[in-house]
Protein backbone atom coordinates (compact mmCIF):
# COMPACT_ATOMS: atom_id res chain seq x y z
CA UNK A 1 0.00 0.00 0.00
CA UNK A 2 2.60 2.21 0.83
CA UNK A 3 4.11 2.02 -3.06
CA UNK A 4 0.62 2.83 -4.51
CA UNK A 5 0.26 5.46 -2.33
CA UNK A 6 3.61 6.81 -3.08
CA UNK A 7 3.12 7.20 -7.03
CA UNK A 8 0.26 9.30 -6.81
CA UNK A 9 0.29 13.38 -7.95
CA UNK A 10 3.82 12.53 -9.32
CA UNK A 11 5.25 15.91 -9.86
CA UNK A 12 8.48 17.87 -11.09
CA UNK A 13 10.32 16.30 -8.40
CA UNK A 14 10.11 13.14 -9.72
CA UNK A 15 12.97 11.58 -11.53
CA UNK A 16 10.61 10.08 -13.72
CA UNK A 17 8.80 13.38 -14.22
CA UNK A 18 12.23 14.26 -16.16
CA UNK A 19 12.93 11.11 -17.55
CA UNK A 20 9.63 10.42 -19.78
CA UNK A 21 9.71 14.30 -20.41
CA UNK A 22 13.21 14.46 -22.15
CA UNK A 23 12.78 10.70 -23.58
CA UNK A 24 9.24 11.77 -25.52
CA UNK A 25 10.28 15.03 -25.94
CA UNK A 26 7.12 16.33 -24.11
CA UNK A 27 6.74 20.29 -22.54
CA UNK A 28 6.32 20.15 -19.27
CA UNK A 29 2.76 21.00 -19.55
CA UNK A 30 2.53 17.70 -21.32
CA UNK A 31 4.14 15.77 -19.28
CA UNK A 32 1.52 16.45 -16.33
CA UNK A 33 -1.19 15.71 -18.55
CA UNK A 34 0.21 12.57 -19.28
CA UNK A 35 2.52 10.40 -16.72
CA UNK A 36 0.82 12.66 -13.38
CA UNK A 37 -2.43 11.53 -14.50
CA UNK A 38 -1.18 7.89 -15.39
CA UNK A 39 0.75 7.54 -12.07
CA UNK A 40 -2.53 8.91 -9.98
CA UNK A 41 -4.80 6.06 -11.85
CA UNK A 42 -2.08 3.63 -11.51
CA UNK A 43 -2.13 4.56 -7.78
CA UNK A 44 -6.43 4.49 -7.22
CA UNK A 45 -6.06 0.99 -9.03
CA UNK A 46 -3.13 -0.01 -6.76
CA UNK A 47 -5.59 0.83 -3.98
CA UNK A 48 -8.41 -0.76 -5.13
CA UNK A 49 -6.69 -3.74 -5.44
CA UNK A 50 -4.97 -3.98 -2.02
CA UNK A 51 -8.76 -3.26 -0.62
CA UNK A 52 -10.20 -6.37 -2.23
CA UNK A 53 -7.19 -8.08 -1.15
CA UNK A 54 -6.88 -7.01 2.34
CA UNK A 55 -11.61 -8.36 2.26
CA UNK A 56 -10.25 -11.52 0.50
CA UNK A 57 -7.89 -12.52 3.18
């Protein structure tokens, strides 16, 4: 829980912020519409996921 919760609102701070920025040759602006929102749903899901788990068990 603590890794899903970690990737969400990924922002300029993050190395990989910088890293899918210069390799896709995004503007910044671009780069938060694309990998912040894809590391906040990839985060949610993460979540959701660790919820069902946690009922299942």
């Amino acid at each position: 829980s603590t890794g899903a919760g970690s990737l969400i609102l990924s922002h300029v701070n993050d190395a990989g912020f910088w890293l899918v920025k210069q390799y896709f040759n995004m503007t910044v602006a671009e780069t938060f519409k694309t990998w912040t929102v894809m590391e906040t749903i990839l985060s949610v899901v993460g979540l959701i996921f660790i919820m069902l788990l946690s009922m299942a068990l």
